[in-house]
PDB file of N, CA and C in Angstrom:
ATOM      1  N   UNK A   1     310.179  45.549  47.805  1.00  0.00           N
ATOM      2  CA  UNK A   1     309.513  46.413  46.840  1.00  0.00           C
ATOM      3  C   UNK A   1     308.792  45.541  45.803  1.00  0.00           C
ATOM      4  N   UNK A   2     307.680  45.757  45.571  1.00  0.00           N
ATOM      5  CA  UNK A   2     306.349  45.143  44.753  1.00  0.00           C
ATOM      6  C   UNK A   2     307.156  45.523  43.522  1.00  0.00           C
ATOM      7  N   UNK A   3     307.163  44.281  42.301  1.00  0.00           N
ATOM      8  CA  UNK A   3     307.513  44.378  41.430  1.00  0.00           C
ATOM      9  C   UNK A   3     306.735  44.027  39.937  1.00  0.00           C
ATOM     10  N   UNK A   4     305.866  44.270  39.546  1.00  0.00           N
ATOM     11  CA  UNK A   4     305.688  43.305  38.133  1.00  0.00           C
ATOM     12  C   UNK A   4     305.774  43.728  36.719  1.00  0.00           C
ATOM     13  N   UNK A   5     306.076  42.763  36.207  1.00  0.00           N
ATOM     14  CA  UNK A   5     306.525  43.203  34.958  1.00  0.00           C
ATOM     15  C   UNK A   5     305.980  41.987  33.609  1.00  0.00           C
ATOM     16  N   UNK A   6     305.183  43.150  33.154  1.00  0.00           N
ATOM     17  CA  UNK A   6     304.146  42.508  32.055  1.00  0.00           C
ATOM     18  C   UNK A   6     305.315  42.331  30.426  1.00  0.00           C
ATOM     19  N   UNK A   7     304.441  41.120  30.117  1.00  0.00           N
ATOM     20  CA  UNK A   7     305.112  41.182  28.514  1.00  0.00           C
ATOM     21  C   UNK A   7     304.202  40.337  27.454  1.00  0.00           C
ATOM     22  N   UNK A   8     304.663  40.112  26.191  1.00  0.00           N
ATOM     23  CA  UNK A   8     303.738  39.320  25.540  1.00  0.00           C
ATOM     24  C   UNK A   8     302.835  39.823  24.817  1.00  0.00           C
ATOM     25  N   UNK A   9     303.015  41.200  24.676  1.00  0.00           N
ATOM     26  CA  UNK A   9     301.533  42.131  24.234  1.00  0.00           C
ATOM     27  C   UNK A   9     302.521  42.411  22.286  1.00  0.00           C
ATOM     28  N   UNK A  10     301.613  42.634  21.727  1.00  0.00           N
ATOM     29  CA  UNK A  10     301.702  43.059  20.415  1.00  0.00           C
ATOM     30  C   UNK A  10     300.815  43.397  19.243  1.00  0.00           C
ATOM     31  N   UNK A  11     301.192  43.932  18.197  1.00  0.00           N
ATOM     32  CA  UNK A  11     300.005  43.873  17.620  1.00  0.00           C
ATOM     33  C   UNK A  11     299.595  42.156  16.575  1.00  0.00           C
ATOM     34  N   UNK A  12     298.565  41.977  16.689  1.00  0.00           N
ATOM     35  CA  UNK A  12     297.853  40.600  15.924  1.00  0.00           C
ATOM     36  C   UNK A  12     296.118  41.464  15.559  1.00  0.00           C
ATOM     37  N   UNK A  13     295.732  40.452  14.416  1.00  0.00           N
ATOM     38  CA  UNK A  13     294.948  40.733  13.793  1.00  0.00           C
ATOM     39  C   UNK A  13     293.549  40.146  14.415  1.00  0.00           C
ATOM     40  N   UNK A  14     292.561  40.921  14.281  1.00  0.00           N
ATOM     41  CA  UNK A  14     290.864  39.906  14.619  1.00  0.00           C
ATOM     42  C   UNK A  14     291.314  38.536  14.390  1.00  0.00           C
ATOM     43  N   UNK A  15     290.755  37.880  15.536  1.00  0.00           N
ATOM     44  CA  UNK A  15     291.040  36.263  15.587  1.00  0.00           C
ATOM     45  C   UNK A  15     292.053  35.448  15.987  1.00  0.00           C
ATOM     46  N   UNK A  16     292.798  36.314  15.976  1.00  0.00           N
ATOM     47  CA  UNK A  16     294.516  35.919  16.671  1.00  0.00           C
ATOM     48  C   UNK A  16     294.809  35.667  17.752  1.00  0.00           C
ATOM     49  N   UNK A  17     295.583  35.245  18.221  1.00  0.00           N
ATOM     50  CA  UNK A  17     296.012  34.844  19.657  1.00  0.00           C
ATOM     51  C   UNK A  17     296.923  35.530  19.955  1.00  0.00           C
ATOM     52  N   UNK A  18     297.163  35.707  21.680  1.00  0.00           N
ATOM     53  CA  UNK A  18     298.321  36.448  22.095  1.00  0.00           C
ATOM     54  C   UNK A  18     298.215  35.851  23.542  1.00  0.00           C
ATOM     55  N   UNK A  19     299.520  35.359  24.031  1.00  0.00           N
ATOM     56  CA  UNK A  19     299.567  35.082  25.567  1.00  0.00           C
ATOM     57  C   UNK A  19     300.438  36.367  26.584  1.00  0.00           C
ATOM     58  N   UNK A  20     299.726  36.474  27.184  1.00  0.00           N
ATOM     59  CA  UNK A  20     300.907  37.330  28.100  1.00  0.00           C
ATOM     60  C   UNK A  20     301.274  36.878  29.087  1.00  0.00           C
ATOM     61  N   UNK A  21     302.648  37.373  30.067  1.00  0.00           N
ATOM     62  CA  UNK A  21     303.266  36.765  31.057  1.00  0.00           C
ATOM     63  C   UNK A  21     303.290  38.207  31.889  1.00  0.00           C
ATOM     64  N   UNK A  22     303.067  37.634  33.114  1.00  0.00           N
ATOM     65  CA  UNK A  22     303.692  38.531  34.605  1.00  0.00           C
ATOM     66  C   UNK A  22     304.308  38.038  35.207  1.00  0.00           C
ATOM     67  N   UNK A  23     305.632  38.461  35.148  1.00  0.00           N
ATOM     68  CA  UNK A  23     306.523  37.897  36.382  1.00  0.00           C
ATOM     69  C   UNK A  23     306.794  38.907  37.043  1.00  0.00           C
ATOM     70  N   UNK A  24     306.308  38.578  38.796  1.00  0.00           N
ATOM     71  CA  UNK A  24     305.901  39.512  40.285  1.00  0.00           C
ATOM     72  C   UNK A  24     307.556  38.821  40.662  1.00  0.00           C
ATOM     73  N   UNK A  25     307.698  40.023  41.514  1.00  0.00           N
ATOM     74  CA  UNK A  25     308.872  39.885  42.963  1.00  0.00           C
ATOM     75  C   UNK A  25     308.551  40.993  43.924  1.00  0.00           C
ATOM     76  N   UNK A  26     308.843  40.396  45.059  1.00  0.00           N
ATOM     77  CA  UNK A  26     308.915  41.804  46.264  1.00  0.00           C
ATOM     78  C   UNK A  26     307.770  41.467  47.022  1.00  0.00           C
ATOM     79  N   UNK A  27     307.047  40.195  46.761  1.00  0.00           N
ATOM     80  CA  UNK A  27     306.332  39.763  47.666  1.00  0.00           C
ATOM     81  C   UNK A  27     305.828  38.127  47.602  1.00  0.00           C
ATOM     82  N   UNK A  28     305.636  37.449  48.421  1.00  0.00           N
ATOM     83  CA  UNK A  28     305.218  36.435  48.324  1.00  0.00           C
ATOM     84  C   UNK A  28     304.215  35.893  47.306  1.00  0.00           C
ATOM     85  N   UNK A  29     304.493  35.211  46.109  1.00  0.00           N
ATOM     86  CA  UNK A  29     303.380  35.122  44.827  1.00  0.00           C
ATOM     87  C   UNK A  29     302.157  34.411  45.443  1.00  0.00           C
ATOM     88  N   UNK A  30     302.286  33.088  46.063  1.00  0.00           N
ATOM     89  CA  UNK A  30     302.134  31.944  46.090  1.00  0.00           C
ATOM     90  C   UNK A  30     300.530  31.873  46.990  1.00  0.00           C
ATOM     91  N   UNK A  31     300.759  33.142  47.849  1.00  0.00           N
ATOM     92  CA  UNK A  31     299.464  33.392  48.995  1.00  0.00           C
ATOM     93  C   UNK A  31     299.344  34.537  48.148  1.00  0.00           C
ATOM     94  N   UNK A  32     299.047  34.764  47.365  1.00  0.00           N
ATOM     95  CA  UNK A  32     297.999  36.173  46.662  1.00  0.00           C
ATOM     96  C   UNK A  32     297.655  35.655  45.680  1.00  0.00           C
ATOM     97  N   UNK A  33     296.051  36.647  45.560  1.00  0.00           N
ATOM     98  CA  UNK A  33     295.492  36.082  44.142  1.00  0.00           C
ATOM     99  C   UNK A  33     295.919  37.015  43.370  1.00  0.00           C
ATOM    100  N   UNK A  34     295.585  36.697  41.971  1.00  0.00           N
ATOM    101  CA  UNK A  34     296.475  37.839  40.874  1.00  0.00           C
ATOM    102  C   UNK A  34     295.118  38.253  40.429  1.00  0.00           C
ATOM    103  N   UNK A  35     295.060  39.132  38.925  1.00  0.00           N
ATOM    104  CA  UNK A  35     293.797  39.836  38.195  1.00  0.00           C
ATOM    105  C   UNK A  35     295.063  40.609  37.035  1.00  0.00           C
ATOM    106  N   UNK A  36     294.260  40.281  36.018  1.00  0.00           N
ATOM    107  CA  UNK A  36     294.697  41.104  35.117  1.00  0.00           C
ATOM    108  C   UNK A  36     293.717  42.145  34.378  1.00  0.00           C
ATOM    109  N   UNK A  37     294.486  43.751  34.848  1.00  0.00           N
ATOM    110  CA  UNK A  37     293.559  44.380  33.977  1.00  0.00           C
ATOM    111  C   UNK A  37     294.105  45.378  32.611  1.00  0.00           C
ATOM    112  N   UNK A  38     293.077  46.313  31.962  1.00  0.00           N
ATOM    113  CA  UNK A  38     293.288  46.790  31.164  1.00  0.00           C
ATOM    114  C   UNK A  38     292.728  47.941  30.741  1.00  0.00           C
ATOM    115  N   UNK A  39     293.296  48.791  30.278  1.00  0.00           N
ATOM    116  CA  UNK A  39     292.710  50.073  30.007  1.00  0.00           C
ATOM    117  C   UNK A  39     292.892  50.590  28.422  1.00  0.00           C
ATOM    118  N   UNK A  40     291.962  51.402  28.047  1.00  0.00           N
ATOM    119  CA  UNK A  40     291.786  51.556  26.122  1.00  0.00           C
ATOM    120  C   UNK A  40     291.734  52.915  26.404  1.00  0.00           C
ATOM    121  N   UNK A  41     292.435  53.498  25.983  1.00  0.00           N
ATOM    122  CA  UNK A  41     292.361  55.211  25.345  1.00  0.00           C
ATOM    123  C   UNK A  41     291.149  55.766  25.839  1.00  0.00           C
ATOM    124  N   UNK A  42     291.055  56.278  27.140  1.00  0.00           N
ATOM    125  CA  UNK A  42     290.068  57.847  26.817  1.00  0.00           C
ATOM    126  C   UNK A  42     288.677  56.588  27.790  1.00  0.00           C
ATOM    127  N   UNK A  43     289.147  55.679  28.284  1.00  0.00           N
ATOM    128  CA  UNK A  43     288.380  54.818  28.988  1.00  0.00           C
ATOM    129  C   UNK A  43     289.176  54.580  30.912  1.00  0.00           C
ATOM    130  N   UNK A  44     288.146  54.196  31.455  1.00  0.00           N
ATOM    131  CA  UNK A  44     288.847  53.663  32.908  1.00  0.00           C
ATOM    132  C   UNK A  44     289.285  51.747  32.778  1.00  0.00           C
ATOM    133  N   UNK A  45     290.017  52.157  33.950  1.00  0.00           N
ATOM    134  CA  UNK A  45     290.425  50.267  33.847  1.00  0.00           C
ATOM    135  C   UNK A  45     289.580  49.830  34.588  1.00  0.00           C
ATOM    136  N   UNK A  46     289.720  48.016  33.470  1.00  0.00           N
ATOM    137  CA  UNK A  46     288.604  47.696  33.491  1.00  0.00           C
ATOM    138  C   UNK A  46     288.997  46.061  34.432  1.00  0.00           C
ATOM    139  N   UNK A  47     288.494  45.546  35.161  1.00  0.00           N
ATOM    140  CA  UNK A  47     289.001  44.241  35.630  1.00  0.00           C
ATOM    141  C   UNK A  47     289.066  42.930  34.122  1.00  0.00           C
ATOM    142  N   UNK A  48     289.562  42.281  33.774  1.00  0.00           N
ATOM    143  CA  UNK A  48     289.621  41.421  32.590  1.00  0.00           C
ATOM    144  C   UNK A  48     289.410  39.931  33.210  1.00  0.00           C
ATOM    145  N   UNK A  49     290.373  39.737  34.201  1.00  0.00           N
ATOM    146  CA  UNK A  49     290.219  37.871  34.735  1.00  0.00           C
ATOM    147  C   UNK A  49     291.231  38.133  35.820  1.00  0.00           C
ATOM    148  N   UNK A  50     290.020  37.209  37.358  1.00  0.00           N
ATOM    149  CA  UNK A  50     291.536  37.318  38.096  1.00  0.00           C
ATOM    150  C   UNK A  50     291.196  36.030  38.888  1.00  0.00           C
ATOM    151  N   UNK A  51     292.518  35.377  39.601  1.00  0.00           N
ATOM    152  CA  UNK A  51     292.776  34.144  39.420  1.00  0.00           C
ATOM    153  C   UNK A  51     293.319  34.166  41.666  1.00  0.00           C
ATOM    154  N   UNK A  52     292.609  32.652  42.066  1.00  0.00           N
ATOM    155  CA  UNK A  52     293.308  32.491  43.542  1.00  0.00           C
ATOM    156  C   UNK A  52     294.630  31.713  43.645  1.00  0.00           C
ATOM    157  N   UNK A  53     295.004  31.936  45.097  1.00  0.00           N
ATOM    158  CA  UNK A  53     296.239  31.855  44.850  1.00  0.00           C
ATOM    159  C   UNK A  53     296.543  30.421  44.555  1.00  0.00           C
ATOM    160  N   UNK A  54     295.795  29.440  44.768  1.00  0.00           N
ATOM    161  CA  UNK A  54     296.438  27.837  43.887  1.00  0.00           C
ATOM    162  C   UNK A  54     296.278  27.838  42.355  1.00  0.00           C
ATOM    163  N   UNK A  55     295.484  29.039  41.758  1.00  0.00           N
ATOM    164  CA  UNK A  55     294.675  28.612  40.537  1.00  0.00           C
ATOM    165  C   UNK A  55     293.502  27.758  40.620  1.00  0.00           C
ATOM    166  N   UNK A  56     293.333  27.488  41.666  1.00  0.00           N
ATOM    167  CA  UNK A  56     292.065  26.489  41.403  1.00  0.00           C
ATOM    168  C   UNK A  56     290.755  27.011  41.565  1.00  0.00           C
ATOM    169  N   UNK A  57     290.501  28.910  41.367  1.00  0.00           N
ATOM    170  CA  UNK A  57     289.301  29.107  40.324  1.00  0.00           C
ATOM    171  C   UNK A  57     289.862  29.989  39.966  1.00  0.00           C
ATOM    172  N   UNK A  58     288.703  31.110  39.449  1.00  0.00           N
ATOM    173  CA  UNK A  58     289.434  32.279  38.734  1.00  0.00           C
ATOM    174  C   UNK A  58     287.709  32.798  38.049  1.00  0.00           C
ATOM    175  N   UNK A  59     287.892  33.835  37.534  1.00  0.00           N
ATOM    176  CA  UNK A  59     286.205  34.987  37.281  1.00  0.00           C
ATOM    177  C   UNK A  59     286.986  35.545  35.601  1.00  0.00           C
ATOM    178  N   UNK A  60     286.136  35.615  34.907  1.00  0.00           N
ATOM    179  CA  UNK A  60     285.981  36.772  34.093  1.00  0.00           C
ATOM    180  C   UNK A  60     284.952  37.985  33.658  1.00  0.00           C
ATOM    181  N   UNK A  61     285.501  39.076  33.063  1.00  0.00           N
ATOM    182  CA  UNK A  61     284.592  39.943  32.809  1.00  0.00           C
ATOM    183  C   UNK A  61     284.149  39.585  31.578  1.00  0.00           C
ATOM    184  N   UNK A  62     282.573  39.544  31.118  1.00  0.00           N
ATOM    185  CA  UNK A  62     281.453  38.951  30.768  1.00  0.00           C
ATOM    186  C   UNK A  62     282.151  39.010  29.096  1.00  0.00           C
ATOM    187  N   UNK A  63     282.897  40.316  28.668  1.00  0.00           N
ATOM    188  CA  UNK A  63     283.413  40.186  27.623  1.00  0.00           C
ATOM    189  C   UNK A  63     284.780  39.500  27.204  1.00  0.00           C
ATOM    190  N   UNK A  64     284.977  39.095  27.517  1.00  0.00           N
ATOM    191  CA  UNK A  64     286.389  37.995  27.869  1.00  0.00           C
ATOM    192  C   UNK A  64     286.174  36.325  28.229  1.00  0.00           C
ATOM    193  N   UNK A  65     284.966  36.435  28.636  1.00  0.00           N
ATOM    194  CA  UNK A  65     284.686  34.993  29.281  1.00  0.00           C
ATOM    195  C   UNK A  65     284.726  34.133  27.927  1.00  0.00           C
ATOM    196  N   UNK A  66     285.221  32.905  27.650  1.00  0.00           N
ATOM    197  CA  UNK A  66     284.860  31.924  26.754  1.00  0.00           C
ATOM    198  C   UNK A  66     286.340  32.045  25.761  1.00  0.00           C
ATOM    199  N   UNK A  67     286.500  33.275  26.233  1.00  0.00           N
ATOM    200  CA  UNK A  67     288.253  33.542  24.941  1.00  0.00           C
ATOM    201  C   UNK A  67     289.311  33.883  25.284  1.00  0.00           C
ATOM    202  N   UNK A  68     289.624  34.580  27.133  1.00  0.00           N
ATOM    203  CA  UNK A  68     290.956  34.229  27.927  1.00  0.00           C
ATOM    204  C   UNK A  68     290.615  33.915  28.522  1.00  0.00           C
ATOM    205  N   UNK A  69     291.761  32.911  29.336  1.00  0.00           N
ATOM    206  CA  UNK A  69     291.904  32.183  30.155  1.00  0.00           C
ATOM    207  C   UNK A  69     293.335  32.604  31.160  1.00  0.00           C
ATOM    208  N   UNK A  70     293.255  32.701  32.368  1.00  0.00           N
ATOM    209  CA  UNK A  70     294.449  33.674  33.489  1.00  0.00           C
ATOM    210  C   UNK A  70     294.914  31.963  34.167  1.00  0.00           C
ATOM    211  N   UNK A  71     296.013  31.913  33.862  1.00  0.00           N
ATOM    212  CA  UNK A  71     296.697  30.634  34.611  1.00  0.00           C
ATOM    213  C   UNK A  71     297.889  31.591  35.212  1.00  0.00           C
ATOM    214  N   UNK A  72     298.740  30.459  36.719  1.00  0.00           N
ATOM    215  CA  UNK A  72     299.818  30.803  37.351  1.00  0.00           C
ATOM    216  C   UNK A  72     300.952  29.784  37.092  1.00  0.00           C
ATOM    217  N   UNK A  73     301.588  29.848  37.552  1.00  0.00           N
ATOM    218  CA  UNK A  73     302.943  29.002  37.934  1.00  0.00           C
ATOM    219  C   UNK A  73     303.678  29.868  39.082  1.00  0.00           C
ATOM    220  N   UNK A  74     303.093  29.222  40.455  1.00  0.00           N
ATOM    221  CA  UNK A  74     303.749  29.330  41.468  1.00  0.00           C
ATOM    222  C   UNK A  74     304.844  29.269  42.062  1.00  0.00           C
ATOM    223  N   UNK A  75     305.623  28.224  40.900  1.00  0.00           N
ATOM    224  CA  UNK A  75     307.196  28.012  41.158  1.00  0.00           C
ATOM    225  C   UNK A  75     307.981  29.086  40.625  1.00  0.00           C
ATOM    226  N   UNK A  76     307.355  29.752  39.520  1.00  0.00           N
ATOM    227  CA  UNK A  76     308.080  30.667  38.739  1.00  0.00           C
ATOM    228  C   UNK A  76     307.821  32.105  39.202  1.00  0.00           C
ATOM    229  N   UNK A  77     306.596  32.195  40.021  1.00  0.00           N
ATOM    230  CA  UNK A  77     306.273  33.778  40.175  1.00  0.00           C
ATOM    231  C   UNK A  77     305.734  34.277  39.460  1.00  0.00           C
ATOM    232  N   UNK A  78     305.055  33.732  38.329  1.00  0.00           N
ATOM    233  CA  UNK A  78     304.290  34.038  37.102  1.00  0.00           C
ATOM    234  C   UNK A  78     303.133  34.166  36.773  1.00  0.00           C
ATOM    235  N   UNK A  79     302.672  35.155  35.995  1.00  0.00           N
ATOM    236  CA  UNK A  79     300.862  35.160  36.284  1.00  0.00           C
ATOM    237  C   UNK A  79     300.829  35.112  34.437  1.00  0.00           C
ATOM    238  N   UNK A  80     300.043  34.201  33.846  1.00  0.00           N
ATOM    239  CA  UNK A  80     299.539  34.539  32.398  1.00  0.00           C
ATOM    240  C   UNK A  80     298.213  34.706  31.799  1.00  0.00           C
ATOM    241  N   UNK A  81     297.823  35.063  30.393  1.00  0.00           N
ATOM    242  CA  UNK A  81     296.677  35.563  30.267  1.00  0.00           C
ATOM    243  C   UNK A  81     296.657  35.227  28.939  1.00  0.00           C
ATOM    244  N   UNK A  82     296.124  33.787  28.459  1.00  0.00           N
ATOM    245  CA  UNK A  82     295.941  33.664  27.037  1.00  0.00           C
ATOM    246  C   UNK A  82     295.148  34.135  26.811  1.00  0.00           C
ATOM    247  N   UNK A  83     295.021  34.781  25.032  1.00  0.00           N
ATOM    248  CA  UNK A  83     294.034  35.548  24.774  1.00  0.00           C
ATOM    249  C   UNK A  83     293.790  34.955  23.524  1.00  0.00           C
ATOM    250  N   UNK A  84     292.605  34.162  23.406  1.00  0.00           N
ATOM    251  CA  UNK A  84     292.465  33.679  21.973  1.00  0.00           C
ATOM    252  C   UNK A  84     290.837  34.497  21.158  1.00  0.00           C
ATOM    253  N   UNK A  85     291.008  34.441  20.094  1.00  0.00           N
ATOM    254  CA  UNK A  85     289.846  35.043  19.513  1.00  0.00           C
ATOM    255  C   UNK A  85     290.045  36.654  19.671  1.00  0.00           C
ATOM    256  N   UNK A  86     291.115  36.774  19.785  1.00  0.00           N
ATOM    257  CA  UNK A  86     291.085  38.823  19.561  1.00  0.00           C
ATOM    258  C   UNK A  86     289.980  39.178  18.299  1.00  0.00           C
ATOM    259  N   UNK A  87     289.749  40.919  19.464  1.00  0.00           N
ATOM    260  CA  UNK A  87     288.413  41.336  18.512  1.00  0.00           C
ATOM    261  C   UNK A  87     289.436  42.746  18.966  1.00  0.00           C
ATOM    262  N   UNK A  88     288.750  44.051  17.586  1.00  0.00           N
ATOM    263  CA  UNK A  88     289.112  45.202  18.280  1.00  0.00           C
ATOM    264  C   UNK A  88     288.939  45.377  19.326  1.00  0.00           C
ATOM    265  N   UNK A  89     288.102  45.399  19.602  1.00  0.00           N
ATOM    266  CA  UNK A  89     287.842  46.113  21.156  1.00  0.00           C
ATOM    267  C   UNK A  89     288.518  45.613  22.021  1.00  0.00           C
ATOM    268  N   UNK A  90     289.480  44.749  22.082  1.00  0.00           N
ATOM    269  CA  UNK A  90     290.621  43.998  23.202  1.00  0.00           C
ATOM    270  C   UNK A  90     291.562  44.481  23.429  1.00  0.00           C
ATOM    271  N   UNK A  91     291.612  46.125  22.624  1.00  0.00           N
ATOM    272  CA  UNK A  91     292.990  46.536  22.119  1.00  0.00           C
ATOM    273  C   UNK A  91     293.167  47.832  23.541  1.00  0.00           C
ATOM    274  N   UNK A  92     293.741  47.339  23.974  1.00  0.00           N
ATOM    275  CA  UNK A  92     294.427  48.166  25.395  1.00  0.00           C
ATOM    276  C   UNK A  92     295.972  47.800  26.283  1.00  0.00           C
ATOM    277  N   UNK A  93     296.300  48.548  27.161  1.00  0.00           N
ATOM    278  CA  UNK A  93     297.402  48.187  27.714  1.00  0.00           C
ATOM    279  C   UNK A  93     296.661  47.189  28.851  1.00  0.00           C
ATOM    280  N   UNK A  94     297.777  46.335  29.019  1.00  0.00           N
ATOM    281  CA  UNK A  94     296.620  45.320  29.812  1.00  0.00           C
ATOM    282  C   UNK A  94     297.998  45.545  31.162  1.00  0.00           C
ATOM    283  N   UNK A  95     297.900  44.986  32.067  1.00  0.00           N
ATOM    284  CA  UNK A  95     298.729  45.602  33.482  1.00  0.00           C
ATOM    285  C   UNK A  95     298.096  44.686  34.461  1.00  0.00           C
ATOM    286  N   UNK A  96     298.790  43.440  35.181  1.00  0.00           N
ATOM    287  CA  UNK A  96     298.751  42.435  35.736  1.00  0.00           C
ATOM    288  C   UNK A  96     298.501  43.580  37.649  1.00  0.00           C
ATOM    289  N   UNK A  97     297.495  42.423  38.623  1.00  0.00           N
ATOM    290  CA  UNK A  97     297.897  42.863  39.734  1.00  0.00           C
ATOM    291  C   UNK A  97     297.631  42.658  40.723  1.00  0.00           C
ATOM    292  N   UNK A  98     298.586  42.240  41.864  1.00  0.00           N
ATOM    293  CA  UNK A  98     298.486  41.759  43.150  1.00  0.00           C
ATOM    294  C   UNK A  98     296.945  41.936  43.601  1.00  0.00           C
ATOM    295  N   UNK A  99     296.384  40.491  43.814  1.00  0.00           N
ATOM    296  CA  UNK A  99     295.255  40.476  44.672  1.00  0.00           C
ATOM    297  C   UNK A  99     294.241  40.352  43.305  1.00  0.00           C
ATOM    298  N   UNK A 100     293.123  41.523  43.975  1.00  0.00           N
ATOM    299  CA  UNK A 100     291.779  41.343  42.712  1.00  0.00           C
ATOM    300  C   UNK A 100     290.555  40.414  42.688  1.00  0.00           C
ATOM    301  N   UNK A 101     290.605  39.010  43.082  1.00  0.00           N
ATOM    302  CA  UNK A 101     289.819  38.293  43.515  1.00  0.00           C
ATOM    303  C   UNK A 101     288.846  38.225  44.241  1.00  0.00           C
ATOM    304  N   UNK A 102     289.020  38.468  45.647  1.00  0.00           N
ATOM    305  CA  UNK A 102     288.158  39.122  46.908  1.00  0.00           C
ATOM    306  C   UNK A 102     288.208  40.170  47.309  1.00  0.00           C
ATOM    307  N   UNK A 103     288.762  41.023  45.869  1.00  0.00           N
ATOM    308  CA  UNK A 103     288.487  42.470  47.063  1.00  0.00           C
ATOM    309  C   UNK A 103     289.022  43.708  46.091  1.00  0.00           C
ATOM    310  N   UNK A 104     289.149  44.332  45.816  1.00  0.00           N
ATOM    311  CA  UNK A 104     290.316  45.615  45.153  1.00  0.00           C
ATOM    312  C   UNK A 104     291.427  45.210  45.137  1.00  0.00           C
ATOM    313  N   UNK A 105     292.449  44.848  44.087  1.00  0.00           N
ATOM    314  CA  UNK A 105     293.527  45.051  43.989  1.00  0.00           C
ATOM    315  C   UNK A 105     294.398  45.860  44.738  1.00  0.00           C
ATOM    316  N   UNK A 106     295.800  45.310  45.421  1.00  0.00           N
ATOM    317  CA  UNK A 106     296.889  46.295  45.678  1.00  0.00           C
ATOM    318  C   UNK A 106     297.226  47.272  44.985  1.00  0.00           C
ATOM    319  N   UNK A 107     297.361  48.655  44.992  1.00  0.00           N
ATOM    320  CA  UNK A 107     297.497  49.885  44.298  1.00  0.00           C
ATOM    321  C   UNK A 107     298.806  49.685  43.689  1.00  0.00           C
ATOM    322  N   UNK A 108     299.422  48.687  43.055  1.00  0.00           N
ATOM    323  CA  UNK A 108     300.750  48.496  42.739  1.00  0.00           C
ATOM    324  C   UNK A 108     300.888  47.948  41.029  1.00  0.00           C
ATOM    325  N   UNK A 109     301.072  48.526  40.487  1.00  0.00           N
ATOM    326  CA  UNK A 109     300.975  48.308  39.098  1.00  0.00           C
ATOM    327  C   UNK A 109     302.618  48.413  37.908  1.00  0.00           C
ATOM    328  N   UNK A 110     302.666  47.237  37.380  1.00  0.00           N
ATOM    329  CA  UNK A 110     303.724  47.809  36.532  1.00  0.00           C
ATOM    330  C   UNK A 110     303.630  48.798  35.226  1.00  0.00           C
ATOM    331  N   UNK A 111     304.796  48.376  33.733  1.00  0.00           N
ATOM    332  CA  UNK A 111     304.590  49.497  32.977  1.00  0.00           C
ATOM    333  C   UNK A 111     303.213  49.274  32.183  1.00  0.00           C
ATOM    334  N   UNK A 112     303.064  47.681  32.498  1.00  0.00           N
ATOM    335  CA  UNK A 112     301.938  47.074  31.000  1.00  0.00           C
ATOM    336  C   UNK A 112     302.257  47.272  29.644  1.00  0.00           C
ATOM    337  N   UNK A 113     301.644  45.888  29.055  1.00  0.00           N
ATOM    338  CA  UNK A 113     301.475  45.443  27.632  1.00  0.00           C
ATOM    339  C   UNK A 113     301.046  45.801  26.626  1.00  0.00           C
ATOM    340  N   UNK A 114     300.903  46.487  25.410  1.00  0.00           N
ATOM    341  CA  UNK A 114     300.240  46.888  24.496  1.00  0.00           C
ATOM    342  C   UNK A 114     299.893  45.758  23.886  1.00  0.00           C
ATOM    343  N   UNK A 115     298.385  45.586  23.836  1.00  0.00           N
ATOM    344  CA  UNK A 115     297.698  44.981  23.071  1.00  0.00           C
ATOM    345  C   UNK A 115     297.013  45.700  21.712  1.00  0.00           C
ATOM    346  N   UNK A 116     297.142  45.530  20.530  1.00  0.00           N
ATOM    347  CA  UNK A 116     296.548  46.151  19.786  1.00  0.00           C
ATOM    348  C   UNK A 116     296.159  45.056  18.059  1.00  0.00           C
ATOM    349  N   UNK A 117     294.492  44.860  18.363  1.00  0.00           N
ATOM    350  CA  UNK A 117     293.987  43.943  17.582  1.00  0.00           C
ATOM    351  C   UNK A 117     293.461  44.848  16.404  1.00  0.00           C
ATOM    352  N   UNK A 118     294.203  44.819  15.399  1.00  0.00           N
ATOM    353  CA  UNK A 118     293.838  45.588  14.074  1.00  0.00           C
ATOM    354  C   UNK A 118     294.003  44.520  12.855  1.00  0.00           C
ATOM    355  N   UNK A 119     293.381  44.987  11.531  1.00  0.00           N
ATOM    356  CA  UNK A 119     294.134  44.217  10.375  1.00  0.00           C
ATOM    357  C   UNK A 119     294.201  45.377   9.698  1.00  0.00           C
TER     358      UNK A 119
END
């Protein structure tokens, strides 16, 4: 059984940093690419950054590019998503997920992170 489970989300102010963590079980981490996405109130989800399975590339969406960065750790089962330079508009549940890279994501999603960039 596909497992992931997001954390790391909170509220921080414009300009702030926040890292998040996914730690997956219930399937092999190591041969899948990951993607982290996110969704804002009264909006659809949106792809944010998703990453192959060595890490050795990875894409962002055009508003994200230059201020997160999606790294793994393969030993751990772990997918992360530093987020530096928060702006409002970053402020969503963000929800890590199998695949994403070459193709649509696996329909398998955990509870996700609240991100919420206010002062």
């Amino acid at each position: 059984q596909v497992q992931l489970v997001e954390s790391g989300g909170g509220l921080v102010q414009p300009g702030g940093s926040l890292r998040l963590s996914c730690v997956a079980s219930g399937f092999t981490f190591r041969f899948n690419s990951m993607s982290w996405y996110r969704q804002a109130p009264g909006k659809e989800r949106e792809l944010v950054a998703s990453i192959t399975e060595l890490g050795d590339n990875s894409r962002y969406a055009n508003s994200v590019k230059g201020r997160f960065t999606i790294s793994r750790d393969n030993a751990k089962n772990t997918l992360f998503l530093q987020m530096n330079s928060l702006k409002p508009e970053d402020t969503a549940v963000y929800y890590c997920a199998r695949g994403g890279y070459y193709s649509q994501p696996y329909d398998s999603w955990g509870q996700g992170t609240q991100v919420t960039v206010s002062s």
